[in-house]
PDB file of N, CA and C in Angstrom:
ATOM      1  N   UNK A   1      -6.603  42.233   7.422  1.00  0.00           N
ATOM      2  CA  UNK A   1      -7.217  41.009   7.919  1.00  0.00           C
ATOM      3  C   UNK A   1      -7.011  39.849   6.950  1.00  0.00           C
ATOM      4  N   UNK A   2      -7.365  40.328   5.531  1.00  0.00           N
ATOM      5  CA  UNK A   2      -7.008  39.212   4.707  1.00  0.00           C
ATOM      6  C   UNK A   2      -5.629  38.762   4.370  1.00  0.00           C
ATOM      7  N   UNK A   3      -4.515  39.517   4.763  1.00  0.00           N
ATOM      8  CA  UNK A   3      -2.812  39.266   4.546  1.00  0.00           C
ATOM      9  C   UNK A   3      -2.852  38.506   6.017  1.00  0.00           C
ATOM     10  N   UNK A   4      -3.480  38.963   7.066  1.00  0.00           N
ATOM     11  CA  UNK A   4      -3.331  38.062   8.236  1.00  0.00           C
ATOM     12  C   UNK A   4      -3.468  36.447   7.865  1.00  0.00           C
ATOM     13  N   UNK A   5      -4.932  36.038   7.225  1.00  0.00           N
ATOM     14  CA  UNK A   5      -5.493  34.798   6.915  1.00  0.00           C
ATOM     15  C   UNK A   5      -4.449  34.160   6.058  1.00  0.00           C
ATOM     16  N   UNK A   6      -3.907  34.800   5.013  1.00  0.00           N
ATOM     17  CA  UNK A   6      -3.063  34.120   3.862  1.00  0.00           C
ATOM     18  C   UNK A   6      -2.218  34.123   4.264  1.00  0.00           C
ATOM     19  N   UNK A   7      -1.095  34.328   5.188  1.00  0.00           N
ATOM     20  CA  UNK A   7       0.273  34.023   6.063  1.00  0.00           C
ATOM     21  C   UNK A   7      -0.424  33.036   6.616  1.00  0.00           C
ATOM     22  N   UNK A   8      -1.674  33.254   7.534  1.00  0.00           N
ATOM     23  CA  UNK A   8      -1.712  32.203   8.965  1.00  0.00           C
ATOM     24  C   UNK A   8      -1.632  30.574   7.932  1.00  0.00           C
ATOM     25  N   UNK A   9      -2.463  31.071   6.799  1.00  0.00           N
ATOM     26  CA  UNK A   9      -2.899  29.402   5.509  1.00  0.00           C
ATOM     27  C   UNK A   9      -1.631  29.061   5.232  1.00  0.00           C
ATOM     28  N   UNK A  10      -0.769  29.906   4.531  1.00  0.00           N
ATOM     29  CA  UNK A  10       0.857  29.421   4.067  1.00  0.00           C
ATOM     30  C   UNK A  10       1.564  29.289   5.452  1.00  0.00           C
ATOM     31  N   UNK A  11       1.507  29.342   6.131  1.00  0.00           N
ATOM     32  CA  UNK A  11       1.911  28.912   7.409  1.00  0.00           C
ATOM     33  C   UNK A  11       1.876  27.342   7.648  1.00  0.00           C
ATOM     34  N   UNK A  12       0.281  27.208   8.212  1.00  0.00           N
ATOM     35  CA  UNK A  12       0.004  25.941   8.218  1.00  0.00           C
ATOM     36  C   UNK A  12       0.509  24.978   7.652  1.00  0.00           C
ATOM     37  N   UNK A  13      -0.152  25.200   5.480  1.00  0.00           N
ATOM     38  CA  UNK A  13       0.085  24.308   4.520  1.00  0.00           C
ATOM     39  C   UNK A  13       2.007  23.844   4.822  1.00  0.00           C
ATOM     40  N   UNK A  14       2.628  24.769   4.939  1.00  0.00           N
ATOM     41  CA  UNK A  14       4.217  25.173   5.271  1.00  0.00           C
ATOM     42  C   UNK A  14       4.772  24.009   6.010  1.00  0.00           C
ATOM     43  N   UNK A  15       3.887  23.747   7.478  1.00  0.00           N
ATOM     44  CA  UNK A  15       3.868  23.427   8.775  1.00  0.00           C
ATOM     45  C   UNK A  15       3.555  21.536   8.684  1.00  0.00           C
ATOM     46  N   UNK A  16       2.409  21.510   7.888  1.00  0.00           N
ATOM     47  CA  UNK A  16       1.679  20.308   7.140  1.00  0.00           C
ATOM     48  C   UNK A  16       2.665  19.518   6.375  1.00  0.00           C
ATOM     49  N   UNK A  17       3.474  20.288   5.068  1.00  0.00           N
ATOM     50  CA  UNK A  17       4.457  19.970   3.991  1.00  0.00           C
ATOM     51  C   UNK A  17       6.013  19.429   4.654  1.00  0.00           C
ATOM     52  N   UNK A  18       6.177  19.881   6.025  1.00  0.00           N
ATOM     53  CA  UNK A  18       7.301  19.411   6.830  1.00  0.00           C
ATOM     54  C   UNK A  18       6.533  18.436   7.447  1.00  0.00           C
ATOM     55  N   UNK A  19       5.866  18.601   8.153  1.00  0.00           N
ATOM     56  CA  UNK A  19       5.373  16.873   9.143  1.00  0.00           C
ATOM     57  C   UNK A  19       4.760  15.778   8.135  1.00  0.00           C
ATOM     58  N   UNK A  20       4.978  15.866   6.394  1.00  0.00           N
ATOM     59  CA  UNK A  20       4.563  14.909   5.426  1.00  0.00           C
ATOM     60  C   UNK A  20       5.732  14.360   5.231  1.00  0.00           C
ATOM     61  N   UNK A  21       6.816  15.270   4.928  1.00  0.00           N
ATOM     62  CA  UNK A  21       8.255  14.775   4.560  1.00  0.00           C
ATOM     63  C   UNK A  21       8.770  14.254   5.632  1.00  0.00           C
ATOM     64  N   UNK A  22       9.110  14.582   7.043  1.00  0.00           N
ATOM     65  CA  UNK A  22       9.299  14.032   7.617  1.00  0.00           C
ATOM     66  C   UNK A  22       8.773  12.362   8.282  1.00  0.00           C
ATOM     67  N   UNK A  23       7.660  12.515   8.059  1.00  0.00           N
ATOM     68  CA  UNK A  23       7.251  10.941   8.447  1.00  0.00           C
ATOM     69  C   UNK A  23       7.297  10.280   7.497  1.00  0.00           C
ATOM     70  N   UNK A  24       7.159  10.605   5.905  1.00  0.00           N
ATOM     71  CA  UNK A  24       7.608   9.885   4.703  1.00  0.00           C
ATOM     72  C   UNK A  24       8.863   9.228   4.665  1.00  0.00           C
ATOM     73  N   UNK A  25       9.586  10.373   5.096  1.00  0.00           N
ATOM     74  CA  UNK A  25      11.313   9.913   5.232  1.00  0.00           C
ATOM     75  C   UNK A  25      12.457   8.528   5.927  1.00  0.00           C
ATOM     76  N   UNK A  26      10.795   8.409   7.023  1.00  0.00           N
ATOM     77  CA  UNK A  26      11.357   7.487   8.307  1.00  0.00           C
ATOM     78  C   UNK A  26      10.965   5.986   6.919  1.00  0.00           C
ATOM     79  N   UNK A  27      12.166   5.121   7.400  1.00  0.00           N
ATOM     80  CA  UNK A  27      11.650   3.588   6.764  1.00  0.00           C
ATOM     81  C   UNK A  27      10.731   2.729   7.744  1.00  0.00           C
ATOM     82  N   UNK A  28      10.477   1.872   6.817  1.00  0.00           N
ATOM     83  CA  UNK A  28       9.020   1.430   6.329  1.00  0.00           C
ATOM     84  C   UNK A  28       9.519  -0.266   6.930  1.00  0.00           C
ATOM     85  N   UNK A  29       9.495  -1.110   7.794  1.00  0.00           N
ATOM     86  CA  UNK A  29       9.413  -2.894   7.750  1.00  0.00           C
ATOM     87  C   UNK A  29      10.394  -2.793   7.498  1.00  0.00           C
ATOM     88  N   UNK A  30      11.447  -2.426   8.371  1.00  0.00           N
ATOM     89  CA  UNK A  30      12.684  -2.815   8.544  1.00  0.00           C
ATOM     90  C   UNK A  30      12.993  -4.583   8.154  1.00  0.00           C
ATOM     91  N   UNK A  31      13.772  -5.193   7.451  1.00  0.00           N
ATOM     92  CA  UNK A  31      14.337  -6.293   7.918  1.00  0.00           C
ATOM     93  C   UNK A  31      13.196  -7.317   6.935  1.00  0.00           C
ATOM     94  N   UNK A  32      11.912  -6.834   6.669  1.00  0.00           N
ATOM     95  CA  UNK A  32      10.834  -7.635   6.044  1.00  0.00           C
ATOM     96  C   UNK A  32      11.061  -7.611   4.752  1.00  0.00           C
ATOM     97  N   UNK A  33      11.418  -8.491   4.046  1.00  0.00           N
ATOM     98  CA  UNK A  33      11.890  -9.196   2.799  1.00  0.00           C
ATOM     99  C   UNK A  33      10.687 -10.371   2.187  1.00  0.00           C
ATOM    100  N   UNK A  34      10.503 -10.071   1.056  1.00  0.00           N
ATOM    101  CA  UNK A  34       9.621 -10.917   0.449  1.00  0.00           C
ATOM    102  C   UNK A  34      10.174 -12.396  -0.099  1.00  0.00           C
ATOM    103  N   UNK A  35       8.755 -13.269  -0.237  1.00  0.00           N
ATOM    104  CA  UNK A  35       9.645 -14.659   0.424  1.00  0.00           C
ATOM    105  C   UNK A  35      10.530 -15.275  -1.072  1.00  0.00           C
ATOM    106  N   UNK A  36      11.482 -15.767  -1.488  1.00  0.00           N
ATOM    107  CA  UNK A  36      12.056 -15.726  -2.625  1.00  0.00           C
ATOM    108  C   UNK A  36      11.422 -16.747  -3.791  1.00  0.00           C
ATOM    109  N   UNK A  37      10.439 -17.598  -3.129  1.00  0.00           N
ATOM    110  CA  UNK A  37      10.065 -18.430  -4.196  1.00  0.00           C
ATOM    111  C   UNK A  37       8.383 -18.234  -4.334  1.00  0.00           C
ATOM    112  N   UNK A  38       8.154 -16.636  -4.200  1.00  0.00           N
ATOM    113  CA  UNK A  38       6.424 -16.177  -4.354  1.00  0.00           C
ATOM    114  C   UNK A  38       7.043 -16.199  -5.731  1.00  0.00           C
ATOM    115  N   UNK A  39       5.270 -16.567  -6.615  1.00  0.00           N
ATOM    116  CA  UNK A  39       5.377 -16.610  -7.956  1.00  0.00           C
ATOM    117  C   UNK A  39       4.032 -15.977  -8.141  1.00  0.00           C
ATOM    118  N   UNK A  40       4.245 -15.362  -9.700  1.00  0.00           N
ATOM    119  CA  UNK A  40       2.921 -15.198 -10.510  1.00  0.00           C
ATOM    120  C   UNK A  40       2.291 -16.146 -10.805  1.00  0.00           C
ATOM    121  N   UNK A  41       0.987 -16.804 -11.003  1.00  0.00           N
ATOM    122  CA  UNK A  41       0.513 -17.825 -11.282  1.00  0.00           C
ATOM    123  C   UNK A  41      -0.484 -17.333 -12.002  1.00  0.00           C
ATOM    124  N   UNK A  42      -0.297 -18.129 -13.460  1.00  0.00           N
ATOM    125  CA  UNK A  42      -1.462 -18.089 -14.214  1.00  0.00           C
ATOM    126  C   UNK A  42      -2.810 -19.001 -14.237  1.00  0.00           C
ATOM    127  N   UNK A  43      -3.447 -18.534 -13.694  1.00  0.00           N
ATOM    128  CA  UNK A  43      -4.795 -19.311 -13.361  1.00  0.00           C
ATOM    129  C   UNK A  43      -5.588 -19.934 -14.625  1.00  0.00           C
ATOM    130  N   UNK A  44      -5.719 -20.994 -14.864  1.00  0.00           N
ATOM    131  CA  UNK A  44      -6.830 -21.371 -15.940  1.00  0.00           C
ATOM    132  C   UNK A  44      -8.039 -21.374 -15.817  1.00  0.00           C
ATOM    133  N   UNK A  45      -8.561 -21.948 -14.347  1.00  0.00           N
ATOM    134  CA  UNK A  45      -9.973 -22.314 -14.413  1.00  0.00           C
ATOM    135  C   UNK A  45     -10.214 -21.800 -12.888  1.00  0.00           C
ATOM    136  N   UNK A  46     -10.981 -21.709 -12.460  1.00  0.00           N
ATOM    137  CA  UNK A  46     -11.956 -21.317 -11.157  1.00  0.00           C
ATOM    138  C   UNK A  46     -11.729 -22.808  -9.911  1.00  0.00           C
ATOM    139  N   UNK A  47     -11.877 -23.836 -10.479  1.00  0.00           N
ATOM    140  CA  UNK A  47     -11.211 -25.004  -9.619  1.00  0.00           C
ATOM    141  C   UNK A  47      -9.678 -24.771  -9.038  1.00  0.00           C
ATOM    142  N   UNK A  48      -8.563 -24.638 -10.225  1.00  0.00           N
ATOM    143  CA  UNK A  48      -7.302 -24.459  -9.843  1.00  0.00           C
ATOM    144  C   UNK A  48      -7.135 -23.079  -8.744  1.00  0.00           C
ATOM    145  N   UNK A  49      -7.902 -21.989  -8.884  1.00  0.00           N
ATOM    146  CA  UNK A  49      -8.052 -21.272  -7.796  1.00  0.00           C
ATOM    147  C   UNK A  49      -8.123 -21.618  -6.671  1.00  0.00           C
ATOM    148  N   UNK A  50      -9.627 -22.459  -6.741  1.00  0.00           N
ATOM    149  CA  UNK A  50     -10.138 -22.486  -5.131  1.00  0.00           C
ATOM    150  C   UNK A  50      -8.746 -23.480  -4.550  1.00  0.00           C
ATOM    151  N   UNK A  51      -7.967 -24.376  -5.279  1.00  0.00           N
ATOM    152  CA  UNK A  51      -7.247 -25.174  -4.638  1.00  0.00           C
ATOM    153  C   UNK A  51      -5.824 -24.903  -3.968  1.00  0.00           C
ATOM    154  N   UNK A  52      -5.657 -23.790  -4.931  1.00  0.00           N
ATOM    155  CA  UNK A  52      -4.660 -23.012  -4.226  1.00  0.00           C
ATOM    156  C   UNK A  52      -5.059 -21.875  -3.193  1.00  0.00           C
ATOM    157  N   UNK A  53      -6.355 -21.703  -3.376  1.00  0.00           N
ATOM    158  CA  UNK A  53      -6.558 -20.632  -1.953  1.00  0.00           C
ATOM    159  C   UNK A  53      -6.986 -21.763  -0.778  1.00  0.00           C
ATOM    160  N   UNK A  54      -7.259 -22.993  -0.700  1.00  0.00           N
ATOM    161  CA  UNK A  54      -7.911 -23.506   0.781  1.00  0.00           C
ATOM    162  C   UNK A  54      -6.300 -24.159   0.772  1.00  0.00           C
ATOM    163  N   UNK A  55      -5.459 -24.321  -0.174  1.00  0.00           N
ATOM    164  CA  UNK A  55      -3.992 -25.075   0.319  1.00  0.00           C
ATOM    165  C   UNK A  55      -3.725 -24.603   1.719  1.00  0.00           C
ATOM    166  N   UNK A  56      -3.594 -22.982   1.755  1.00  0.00           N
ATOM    167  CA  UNK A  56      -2.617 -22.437   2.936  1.00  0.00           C
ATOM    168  C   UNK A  56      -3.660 -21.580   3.881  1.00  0.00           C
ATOM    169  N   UNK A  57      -4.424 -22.364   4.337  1.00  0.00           N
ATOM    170  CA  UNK A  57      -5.494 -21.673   5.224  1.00  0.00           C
ATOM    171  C   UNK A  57      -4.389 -21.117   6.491  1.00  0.00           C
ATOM    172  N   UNK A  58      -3.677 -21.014   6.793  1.00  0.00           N
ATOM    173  CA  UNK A  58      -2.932 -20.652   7.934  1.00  0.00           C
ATOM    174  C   UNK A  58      -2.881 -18.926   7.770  1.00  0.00           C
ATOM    175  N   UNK A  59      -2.394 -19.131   6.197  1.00  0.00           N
ATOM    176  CA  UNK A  59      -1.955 -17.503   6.267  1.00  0.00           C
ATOM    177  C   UNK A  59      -2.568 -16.577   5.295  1.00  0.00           C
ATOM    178  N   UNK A  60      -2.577 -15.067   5.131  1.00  0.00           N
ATOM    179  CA  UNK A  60      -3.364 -14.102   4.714  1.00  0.00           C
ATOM    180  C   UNK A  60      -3.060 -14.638   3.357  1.00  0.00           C
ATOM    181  N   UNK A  61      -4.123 -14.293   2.809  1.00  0.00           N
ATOM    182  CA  UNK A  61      -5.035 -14.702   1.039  1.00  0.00           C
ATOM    183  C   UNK A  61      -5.512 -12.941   0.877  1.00  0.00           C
ATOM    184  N   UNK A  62      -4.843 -12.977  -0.614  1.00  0.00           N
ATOM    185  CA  UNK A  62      -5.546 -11.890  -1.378  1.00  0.00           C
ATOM    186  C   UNK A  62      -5.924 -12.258  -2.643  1.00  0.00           C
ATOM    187  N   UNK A  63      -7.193 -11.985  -3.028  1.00  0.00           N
ATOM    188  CA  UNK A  63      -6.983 -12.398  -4.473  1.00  0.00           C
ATOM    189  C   UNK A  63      -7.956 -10.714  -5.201  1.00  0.00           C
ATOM    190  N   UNK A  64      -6.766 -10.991  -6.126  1.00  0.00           N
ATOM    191  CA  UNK A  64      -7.100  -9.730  -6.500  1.00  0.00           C
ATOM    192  C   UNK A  64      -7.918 -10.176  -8.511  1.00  0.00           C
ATOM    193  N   UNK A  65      -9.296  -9.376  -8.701  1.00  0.00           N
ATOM    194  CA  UNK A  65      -9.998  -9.603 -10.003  1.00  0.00           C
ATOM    195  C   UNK A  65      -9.352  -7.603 -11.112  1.00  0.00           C
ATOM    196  N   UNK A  66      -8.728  -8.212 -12.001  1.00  0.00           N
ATOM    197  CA  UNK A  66      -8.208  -7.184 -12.962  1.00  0.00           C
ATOM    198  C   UNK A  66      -8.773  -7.309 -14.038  1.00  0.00           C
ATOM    199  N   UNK A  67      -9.518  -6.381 -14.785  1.00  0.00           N
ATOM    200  CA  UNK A  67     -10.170  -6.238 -15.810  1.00  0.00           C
ATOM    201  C   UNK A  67      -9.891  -4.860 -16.299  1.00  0.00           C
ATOM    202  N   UNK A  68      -9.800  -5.199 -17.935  1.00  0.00           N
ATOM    203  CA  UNK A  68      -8.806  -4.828 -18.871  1.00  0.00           C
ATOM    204  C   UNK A  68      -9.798  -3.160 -19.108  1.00  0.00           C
ATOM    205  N   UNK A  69     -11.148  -3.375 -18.946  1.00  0.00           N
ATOM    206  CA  UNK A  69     -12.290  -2.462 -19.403  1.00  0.00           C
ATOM    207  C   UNK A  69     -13.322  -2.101 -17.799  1.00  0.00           C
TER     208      UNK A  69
END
């Protein structure tokens, strides 16, 4: 009974490990290219922020907070 369970598990996991690779494999945003003049911007102050985030209200805003600790 228990050699039954541990085939039917390595089976599955087996079964699981092919339908991961396979959908991994397929590409991803065909044709979608990032735009050539995005930049890093070093922010000084909390003003220069807000002015560059209400500039382009049209399109998606991320702002991401990174701390070192």
């Amino acid at each position: 009974m228990i050699r039954i369970c541990l085939k039917a598990m390595a089976g599955l996991t087996l079964f699981c490990f092919i339908v991961a690779a396979s959908i991994c494999d397929q590409p991803r945003a065909v044709g979608i290219e990032p735009e050539p003049d995005a930049t890093l911007k070093d922010l000084q102050n909390l003003d220069e922020l807000r002015a560059l985030f209400n500039k382009e209200k049209d399109s998606p805003r991320l702002i991401l907070l990174l701390s070192p600790t």
